[in-house]
N, C-alpha and C. Protein backbone atom coordinates (compact mmCIF):
# COMPACT_ATOMS: atom_id res chain seq x y z
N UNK A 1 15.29 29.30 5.61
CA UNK A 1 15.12 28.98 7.00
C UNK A 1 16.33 29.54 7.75
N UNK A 2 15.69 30.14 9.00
CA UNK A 2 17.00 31.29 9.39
C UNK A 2 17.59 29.71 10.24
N UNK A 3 18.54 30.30 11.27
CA UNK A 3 19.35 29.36 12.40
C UNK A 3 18.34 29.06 13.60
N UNK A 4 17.37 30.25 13.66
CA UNK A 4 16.57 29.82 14.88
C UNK A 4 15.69 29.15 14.68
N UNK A 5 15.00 29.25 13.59
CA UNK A 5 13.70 28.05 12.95
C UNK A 5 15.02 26.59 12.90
N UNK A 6 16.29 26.33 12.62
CA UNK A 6 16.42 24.96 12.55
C UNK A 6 16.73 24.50 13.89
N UNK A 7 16.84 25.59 14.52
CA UNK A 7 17.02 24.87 16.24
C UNK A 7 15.82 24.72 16.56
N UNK A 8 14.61 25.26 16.68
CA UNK A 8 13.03 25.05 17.12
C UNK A 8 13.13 23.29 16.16
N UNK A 9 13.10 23.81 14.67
CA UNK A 9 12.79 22.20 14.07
C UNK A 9 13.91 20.70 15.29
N UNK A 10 14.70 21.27 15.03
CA UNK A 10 15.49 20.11 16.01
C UNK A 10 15.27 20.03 17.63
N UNK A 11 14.38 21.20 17.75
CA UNK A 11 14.02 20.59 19.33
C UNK A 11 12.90 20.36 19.17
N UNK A 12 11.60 20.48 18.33
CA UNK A 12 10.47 19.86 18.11
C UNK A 12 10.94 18.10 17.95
N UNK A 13 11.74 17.87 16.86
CA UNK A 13 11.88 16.49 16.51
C UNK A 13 12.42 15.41 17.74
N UNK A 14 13.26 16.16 18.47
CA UNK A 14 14.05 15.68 19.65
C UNK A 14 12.57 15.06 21.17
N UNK A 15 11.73 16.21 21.04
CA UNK A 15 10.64 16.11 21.97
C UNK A 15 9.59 15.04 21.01
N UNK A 16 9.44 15.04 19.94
CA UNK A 16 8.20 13.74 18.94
C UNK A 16 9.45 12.67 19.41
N UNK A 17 10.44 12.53 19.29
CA UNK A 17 11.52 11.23 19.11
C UNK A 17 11.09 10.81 20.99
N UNK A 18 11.25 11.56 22.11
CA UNK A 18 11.37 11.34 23.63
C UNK A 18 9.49 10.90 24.07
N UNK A 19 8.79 11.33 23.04
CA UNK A 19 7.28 10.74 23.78
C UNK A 19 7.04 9.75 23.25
N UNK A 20 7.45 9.58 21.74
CA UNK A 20 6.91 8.10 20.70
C UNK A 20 8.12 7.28 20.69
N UNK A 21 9.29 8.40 20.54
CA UNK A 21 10.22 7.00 20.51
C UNK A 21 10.58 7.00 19.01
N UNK A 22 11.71 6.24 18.50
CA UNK A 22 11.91 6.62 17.10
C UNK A 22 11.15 4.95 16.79
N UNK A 23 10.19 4.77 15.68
CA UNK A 23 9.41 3.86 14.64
C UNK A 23 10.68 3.07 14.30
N UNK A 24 11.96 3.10 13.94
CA UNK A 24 12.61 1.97 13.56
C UNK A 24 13.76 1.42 15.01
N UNK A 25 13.22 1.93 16.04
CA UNK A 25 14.55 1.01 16.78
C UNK A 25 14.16 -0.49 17.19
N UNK A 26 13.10 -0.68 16.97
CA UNK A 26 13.17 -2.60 17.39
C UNK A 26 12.92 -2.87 15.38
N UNK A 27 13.14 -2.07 14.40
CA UNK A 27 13.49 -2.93 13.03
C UNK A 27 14.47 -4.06 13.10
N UNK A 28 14.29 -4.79 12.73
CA UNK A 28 15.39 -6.15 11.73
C UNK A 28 15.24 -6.36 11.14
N UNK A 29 16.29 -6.44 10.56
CA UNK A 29 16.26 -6.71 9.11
C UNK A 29 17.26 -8.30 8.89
N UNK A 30 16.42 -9.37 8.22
CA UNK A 30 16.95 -10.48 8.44
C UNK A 30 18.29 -10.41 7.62
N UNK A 31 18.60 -11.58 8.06
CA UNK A 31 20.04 -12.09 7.56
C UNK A 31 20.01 -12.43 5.83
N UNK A 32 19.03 -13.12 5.51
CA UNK A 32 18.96 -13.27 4.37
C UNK A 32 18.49 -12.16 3.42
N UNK A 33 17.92 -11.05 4.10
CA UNK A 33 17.87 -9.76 3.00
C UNK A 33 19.46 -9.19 2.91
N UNK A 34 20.06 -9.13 3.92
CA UNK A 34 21.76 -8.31 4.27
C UNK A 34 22.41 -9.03 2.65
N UNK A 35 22.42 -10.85 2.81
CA UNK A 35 22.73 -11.59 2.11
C UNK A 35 22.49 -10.71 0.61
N UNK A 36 21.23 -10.80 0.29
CA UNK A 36 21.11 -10.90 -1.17
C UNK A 36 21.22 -9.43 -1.45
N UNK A 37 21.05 -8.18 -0.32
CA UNK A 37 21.31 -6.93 -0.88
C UNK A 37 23.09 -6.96 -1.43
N UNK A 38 24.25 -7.60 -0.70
CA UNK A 38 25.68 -7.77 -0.81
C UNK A 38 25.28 -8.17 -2.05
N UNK A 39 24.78 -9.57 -2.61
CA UNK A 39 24.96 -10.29 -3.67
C UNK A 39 25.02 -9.59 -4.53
N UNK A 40 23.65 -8.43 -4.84
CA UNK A 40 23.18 -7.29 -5.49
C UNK A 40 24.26 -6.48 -6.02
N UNK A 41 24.83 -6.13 -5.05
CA UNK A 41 25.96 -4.85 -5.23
C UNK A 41 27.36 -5.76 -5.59
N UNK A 42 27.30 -6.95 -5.82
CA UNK A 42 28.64 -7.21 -6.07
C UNK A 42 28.48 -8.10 -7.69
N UNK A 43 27.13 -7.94 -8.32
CA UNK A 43 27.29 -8.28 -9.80
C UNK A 43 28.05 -7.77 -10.04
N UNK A 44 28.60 -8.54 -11.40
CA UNK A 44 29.43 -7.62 -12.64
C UNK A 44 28.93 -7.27 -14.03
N UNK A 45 27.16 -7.33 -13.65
CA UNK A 45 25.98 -7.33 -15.11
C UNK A 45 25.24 -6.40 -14.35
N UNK A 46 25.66 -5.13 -13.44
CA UNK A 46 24.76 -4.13 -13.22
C UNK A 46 24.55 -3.49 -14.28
N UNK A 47 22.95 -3.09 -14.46
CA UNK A 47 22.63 -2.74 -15.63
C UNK A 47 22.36 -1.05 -15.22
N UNK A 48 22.85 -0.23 -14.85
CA UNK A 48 23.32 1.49 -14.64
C UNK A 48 22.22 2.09 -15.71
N UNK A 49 20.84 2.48 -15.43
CA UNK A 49 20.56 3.64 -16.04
C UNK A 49 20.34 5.20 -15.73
N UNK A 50 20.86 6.08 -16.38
CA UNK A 50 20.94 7.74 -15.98
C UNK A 50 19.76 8.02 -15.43
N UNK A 51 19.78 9.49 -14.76
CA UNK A 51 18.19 9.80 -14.15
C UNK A 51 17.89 10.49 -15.81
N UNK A 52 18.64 10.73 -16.27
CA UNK A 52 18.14 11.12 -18.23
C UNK A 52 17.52 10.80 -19.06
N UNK A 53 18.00 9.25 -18.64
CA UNK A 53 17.07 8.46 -19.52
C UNK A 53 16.14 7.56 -19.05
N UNK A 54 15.89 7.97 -17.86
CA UNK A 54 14.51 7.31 -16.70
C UNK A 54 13.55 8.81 -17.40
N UNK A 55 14.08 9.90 -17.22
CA UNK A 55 12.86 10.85 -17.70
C UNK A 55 12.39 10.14 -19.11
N UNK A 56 13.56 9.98 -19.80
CA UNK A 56 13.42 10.17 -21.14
C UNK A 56 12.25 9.02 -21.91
N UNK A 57 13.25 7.91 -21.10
CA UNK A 57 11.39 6.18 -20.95
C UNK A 57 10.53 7.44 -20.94
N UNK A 58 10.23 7.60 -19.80
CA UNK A 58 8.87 7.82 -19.11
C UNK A 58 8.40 9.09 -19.41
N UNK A 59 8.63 9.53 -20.42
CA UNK A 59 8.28 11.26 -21.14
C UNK A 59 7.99 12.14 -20.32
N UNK A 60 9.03 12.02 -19.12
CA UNK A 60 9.29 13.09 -18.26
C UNK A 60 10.32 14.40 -18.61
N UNK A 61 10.70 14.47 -19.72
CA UNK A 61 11.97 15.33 -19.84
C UNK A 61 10.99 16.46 -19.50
């Protein structure tokens, strides 16, 4: 994609964003999801598996 196709793409998206409006600006997201996503990320029993061995389960290699 040359420089002038990503300026057309970014003024296409800019003109869909000014007639519809962007789909997430009245989102919320409650207090109690914020809560338990923190909780999430602050175990010390995260269980970390590779994208290696997600193929490897799922006989994607």
């Amino acid at each position: 994609m040359n420089n002038s196709d990503t300026k057309l793409n970014y003024i296409i998206e800019q003109k869909i964003l000014e007639f519809f409006g962007d789909p997430d600006s009245f989102s919320v997201v409650r207090k109690d999801f914020i809560k338990k996503m923190k909780d999430r990320l602050n175990l010390k029993k995260q269980k970390l598996i590779s994208h290696k061995q997600v193929l490897k389960k799922y006989g994607l290699n």
